[in-house]
N, C-alpha and C. Protein backbone atom coordinates (compact mmCIF):
# COMPACT_ATOMS: atom_id res chain seq x y z
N UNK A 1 38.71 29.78 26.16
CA UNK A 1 39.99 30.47 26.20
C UNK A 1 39.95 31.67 25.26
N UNK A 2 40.33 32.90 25.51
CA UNK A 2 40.45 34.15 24.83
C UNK A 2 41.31 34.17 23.36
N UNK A 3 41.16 34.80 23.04
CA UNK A 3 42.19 34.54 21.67
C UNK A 3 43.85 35.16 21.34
N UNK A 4 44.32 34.31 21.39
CA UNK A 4 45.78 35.05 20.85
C UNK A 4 45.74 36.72 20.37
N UNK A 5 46.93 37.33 21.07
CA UNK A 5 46.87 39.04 20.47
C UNK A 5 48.01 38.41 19.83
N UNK A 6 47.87 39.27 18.36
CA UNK A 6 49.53 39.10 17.48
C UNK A 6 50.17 40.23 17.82
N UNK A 7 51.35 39.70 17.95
CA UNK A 7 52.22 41.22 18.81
C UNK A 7 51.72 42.34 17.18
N UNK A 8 51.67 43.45 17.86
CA UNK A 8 51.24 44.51 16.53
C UNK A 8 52.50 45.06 16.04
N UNK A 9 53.71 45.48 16.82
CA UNK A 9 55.02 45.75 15.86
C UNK A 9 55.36 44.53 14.78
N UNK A 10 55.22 43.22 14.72
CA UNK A 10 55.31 42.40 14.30
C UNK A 10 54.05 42.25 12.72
N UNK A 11 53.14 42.58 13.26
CA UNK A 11 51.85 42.98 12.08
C UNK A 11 52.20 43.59 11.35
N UNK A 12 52.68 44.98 12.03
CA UNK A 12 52.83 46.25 10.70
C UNK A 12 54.23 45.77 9.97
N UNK A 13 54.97 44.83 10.47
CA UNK A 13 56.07 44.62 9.10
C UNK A 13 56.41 43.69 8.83
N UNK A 14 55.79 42.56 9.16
CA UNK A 14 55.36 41.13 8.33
C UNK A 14 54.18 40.77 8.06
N UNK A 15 54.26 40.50 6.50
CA UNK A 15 52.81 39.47 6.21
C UNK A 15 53.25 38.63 5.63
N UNK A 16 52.18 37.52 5.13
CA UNK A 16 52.24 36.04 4.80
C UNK A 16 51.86 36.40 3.54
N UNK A 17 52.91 35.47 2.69
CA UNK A 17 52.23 35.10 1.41
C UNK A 17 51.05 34.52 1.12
N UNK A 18 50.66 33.79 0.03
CA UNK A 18 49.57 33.04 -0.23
C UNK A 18 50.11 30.98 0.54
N UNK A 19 51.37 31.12 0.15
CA UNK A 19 51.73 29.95 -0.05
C UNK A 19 52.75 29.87 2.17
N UNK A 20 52.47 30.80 2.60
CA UNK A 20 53.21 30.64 3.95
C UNK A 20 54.15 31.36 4.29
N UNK A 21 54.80 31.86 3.08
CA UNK A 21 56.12 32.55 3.97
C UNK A 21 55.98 34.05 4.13
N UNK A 22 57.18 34.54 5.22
CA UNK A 22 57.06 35.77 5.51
C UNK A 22 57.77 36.56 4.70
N UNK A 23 56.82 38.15 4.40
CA UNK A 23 57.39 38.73 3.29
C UNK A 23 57.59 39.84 4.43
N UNK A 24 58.68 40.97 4.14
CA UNK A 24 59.00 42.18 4.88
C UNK A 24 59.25 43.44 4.16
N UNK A 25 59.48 44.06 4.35
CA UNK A 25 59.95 45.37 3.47
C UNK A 25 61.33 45.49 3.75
N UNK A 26 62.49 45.74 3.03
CA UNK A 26 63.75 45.89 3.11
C UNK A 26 63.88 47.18 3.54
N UNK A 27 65.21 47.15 4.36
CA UNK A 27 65.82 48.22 5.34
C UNK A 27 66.48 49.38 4.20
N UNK A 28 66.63 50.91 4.65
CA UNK A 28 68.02 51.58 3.85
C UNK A 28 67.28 52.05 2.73
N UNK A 29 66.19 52.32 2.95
CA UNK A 29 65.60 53.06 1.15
C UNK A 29 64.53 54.45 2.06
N UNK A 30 65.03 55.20 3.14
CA UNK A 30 64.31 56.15 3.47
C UNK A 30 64.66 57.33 4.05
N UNK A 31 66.39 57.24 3.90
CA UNK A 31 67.05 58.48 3.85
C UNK A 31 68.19 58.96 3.70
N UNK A 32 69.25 59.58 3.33
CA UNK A 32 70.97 59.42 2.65
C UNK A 32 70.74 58.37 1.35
N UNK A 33 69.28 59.25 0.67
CA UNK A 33 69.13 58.44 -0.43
C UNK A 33 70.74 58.83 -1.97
N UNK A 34 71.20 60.14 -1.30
CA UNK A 34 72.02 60.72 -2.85
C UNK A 34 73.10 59.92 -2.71
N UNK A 35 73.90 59.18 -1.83
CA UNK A 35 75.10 58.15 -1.80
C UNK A 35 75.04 57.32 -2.79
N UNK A 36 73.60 56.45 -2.28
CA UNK A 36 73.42 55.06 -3.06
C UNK A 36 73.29 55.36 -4.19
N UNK A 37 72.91 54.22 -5.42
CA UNK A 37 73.10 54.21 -6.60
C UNK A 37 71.83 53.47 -6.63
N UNK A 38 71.17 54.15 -8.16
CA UNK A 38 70.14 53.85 -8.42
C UNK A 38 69.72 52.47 -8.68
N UNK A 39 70.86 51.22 -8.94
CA UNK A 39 70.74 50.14 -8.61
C UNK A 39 70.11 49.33 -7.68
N UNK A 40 70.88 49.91 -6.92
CA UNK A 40 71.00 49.32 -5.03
C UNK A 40 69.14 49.94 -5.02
N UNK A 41 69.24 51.25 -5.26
CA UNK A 41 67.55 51.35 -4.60
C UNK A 41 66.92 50.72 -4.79
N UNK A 42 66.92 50.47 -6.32
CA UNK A 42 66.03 49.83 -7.11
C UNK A 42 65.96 48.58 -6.24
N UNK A 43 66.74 47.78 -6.04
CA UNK A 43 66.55 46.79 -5.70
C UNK A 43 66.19 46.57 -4.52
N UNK A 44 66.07 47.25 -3.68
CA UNK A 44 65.52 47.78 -1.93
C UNK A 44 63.85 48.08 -2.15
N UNK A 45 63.67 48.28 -3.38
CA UNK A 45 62.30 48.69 -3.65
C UNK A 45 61.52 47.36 -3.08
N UNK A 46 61.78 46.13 -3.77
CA UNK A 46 60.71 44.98 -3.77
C UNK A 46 60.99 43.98 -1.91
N UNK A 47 59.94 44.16 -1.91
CA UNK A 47 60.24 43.09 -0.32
C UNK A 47 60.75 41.56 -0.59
N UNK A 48 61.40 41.75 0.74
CA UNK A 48 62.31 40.38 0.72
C UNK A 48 61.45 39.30 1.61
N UNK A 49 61.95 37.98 1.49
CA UNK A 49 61.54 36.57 1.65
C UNK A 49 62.37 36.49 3.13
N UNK A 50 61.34 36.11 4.26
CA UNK A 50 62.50 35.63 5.33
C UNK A 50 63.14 34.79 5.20
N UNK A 51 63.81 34.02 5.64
CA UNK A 51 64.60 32.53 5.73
C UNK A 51 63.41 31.89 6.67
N UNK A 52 63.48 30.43 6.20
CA UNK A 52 62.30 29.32 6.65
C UNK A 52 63.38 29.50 8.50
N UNK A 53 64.39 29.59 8.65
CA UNK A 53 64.39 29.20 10.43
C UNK A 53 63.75 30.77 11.13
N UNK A 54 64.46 31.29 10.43
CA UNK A 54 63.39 33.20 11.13
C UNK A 54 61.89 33.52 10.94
N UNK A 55 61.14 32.42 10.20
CA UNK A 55 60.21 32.60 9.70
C UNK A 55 59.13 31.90 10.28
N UNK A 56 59.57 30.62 11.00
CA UNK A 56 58.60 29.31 11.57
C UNK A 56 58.92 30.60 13.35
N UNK A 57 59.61 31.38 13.67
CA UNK A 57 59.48 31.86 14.96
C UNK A 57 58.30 33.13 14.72
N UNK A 58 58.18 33.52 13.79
CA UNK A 58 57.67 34.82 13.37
C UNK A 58 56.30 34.19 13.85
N UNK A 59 55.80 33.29 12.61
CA UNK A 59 54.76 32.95 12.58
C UNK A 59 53.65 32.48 13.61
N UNK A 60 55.00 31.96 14.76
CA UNK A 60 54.20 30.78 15.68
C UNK A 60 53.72 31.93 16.43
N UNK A 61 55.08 32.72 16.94
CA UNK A 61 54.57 33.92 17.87
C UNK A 61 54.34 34.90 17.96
N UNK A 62 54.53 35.65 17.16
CA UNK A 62 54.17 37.12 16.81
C UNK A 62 52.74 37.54 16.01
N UNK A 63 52.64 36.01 14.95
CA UNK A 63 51.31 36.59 13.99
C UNK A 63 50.52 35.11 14.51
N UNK A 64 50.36 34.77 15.14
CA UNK A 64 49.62 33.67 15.56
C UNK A 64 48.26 33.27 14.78
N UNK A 65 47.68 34.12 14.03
CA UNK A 65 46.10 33.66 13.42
C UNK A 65 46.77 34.65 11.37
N UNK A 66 48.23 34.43 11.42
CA UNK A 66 49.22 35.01 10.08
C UNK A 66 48.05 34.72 9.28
C-alpha cells in the first residue's frame, strides 16, 4: 500500500511537539499592527497549544506520519 500524503496546507501551520500536541502560530500579528497594543502583540508572538478534541482530528488526518 502507498503511503499516506499529509494534506500540505495543514504541514505548513501545524507541528507536533516533542510530547504530541499540536503547536500553531497565532492569528492578527501581520497587519493594522498601530491599533493594537504592545501587549496584545507581544503575546501573539509565541504559538499557541491546540485543544486535545481539535488536535486528535489534526493529527489522524491531515499530518498522518506528525
Amino acid at each position: 500500500m502507498p503511503k499516506m500524503k499529509s494534506k500540505r496546507c495543514a504541514a505548513k501551520r501545524f507541528s507536533l511537539t516533542a510530547t504530541g500536541k499540536v503547536k500553531y502560530k497565532k492569528m492578527n500579528l501581520r497587519h493594522i499592527l498601530t491599533k493594537k497594543s504592545a501587549k496584545r502583540k507581544r503575546n501573539l508572538r509565541h504559538g499557541g497549544i491546540l485543544s486535545e478534541a481539535d488536535s486528535a482530528k489534526i493529527r489522524k488526518q491531515l499530518l498522518p506520519y506528525g
